[in-house]
C-alpha atoms as a PDB file:
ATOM      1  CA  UNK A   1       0.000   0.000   0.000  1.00  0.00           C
ATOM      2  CA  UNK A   2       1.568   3.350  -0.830  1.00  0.00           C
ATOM      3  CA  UNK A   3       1.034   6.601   1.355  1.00  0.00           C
ATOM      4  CA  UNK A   4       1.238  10.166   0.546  1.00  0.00           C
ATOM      5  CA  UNK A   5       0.871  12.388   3.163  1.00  0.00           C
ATOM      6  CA  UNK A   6       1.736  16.065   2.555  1.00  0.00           C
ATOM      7  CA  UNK A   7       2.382  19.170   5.604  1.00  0.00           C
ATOM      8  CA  UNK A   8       3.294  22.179   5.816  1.00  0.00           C
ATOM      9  CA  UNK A   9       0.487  24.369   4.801  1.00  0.00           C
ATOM     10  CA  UNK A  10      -1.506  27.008   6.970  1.00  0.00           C
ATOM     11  CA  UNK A  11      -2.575  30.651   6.930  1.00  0.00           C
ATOM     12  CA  UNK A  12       0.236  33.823   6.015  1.00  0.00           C
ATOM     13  CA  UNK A  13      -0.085  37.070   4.781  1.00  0.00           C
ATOM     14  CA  UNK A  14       0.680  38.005   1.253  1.00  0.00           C
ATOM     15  CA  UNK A  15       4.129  38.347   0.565  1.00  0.00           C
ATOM     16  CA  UNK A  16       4.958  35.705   3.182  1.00  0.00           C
ATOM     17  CA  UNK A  17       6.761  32.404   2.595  1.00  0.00           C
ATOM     18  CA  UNK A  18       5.620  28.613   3.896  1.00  0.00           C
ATOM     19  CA  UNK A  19       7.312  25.252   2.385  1.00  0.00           C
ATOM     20  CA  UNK A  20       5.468  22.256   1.832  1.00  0.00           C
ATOM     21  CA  UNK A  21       6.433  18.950   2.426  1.00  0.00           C
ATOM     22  CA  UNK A  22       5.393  15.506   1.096  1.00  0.00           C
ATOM     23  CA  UNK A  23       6.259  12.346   1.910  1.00  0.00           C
ATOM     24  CA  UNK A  24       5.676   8.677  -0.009  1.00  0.00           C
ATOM     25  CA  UNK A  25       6.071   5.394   1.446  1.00  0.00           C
ATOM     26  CA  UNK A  26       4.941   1.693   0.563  1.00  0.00           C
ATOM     27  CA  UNK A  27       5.471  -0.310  -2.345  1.00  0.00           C
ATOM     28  CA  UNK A  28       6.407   1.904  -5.352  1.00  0.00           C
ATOM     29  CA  UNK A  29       9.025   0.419  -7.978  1.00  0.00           C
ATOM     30  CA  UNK A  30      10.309   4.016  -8.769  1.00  0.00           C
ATOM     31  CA  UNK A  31       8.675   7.025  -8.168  1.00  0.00           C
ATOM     32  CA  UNK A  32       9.424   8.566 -11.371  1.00  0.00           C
ATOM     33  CA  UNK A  33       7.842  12.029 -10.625  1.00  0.00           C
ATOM     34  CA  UNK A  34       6.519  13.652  -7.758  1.00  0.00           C
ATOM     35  CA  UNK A  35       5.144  17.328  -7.673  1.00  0.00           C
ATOM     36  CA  UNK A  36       2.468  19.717  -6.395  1.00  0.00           C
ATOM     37  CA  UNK A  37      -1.051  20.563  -8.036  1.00  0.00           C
ATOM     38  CA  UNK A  38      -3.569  22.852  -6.064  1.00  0.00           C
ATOM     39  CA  UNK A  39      -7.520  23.500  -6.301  1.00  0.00           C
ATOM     40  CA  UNK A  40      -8.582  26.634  -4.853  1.00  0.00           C
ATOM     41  CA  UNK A  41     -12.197  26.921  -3.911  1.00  0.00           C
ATOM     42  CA  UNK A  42     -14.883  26.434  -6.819  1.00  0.00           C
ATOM     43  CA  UNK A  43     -11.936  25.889  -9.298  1.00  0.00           C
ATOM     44  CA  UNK A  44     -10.217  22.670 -11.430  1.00  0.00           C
ATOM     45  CA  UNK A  45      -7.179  21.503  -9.953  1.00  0.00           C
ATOM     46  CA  UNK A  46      -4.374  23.011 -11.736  1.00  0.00           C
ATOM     47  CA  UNK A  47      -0.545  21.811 -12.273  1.00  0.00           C
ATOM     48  CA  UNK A  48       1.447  23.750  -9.987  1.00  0.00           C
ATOM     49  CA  UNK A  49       5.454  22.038 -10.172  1.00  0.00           C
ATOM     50  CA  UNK A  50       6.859  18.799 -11.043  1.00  0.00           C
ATOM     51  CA  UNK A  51      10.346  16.972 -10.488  1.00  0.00           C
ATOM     52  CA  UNK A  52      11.289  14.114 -12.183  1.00  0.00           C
ATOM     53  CA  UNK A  53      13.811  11.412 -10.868  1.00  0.00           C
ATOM     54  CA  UNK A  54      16.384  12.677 -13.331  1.00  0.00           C
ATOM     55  CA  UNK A  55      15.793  16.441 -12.127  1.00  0.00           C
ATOM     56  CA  UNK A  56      13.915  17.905 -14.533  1.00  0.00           C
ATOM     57  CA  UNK A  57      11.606  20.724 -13.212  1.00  0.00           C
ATOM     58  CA  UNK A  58       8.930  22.432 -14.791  1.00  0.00           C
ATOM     59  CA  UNK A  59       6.523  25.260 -13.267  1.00  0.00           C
ATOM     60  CA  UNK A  60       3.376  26.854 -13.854  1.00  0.00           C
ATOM     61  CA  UNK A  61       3.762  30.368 -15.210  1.00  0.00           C
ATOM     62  CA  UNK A  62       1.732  31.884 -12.777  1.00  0.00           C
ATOM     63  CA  UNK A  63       4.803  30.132  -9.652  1.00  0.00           C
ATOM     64  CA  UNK A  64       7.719  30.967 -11.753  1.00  0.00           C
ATOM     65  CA  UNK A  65      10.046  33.145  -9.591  1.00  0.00           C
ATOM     66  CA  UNK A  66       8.268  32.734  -6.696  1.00  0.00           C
ATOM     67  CA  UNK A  67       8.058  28.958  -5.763  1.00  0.00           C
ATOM     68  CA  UNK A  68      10.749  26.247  -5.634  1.00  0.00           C
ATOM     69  CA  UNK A  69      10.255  22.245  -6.365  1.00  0.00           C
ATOM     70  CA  UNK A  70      13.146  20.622  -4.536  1.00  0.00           C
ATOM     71  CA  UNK A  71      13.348  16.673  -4.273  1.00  0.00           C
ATOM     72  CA  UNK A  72      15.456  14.393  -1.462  1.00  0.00           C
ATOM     73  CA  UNK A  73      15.419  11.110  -2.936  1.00  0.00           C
ATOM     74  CA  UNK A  74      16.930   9.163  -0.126  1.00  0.00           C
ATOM     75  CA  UNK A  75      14.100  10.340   1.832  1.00  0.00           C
ATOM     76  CA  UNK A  76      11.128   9.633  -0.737  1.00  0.00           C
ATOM     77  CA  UNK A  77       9.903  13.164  -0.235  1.00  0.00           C
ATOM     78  CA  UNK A  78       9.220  16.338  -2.521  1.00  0.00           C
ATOM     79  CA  UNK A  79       9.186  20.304  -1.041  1.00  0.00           C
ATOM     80  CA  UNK A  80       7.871  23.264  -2.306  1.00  0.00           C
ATOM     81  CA  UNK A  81       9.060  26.605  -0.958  1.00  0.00           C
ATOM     82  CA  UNK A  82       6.321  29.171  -1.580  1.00  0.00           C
ATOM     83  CA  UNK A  83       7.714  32.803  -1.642  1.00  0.00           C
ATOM     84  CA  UNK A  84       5.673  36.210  -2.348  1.00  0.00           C
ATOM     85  CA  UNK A  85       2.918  34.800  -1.773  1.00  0.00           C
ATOM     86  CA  UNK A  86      -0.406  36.383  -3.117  1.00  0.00           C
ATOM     87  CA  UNK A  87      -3.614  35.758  -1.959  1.00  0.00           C
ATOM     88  CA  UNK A  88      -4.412  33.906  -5.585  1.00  0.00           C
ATOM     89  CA  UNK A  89      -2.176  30.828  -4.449  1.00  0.00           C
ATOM     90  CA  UNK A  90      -4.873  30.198  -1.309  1.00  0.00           C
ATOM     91  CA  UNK A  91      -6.453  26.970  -2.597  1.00  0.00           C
ATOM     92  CA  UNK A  92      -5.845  22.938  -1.080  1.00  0.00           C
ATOM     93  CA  UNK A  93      -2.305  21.697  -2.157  1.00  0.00           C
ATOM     94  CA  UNK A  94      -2.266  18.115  -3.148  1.00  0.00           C
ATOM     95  CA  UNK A  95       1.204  16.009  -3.845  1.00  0.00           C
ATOM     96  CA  UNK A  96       1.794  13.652  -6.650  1.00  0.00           C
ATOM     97  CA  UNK A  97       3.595  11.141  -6.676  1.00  0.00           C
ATOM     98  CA  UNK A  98       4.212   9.339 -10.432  1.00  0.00           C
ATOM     99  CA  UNK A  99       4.737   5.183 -10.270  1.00  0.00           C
ATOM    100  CA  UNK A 100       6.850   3.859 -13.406  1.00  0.00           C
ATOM    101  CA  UNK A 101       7.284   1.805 -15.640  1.00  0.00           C
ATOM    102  CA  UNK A 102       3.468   1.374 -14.951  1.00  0.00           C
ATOM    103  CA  UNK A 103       2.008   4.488 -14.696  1.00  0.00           C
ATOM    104  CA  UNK A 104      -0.102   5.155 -12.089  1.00  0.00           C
ATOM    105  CA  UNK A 105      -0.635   8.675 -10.183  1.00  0.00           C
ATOM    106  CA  UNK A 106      -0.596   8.436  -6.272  1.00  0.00           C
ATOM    107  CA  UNK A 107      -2.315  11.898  -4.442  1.00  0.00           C
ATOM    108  CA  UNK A 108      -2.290  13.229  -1.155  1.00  0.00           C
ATOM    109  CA  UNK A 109      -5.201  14.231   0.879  1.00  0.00           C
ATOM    110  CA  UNK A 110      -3.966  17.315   0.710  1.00  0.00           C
ATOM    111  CA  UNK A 111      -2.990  20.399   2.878  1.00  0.00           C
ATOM    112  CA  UNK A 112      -4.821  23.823   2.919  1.00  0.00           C
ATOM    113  CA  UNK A 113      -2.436  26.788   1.916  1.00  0.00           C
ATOM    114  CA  UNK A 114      -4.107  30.591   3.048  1.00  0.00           C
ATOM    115  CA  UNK A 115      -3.291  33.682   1.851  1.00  0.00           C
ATOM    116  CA  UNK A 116      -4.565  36.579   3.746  1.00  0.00           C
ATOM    117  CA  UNK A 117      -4.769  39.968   1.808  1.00  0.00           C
END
């Protein structure tokens, strides 16, 4: 059985930083990505960051230069360090975590991120 179980989110005013942290565990053959996607309130959830196993990042435009996708692989876990934060980023953060060769998306329950104007 594989677990994903993300913290680190909570309430701070814009401009304010918080890092997220996810962590997987159980039987996965290689976790080939892992990342962050977020829904905020009457919205689709949208891609946020993802890091591959070989390092490969890729943001959303609306992150770039503001949030960082970091990866310890000894540790099966995945960060993201949120920075100028606006009151657009409020929304549930939920971590991925990408099973290969068969591909199969694991998700988090996820963990509430608030951005107070």
């Amino acid at each position: 059985q594989v677990q994903v179980v993300e913290s680190g989110g909570g309430l701070v005013q814009a401009g304010g930083s918080l890092r997220l942290s996810c962590a997987a565990s159980g039987r996965i053959f290689s976790m080939d990505v892992m990342g962050w996607y977020r829904q905020a309130p009457g919205k689709q959830r949208e891609f946020v960051a993802t890091i591959t196993n070989g390092g490969n990042i890729n943001y959303a435009d609306s992150v770039k230069g503001r949030f960082t996708i970091s990866r310890d692989k000894d540790k099966n876990t995945v960060y993201l360090q949120m920075s100028y934060l606006k009151p657009e980023d409020t929304g549930v953060y939920f971590c991925l975590v990408r099973s290969s060769p068969i591909r199969y998306d694991y998700w988090g329950q996820g963990t509430q991120v608030t951005v107070s104007s």
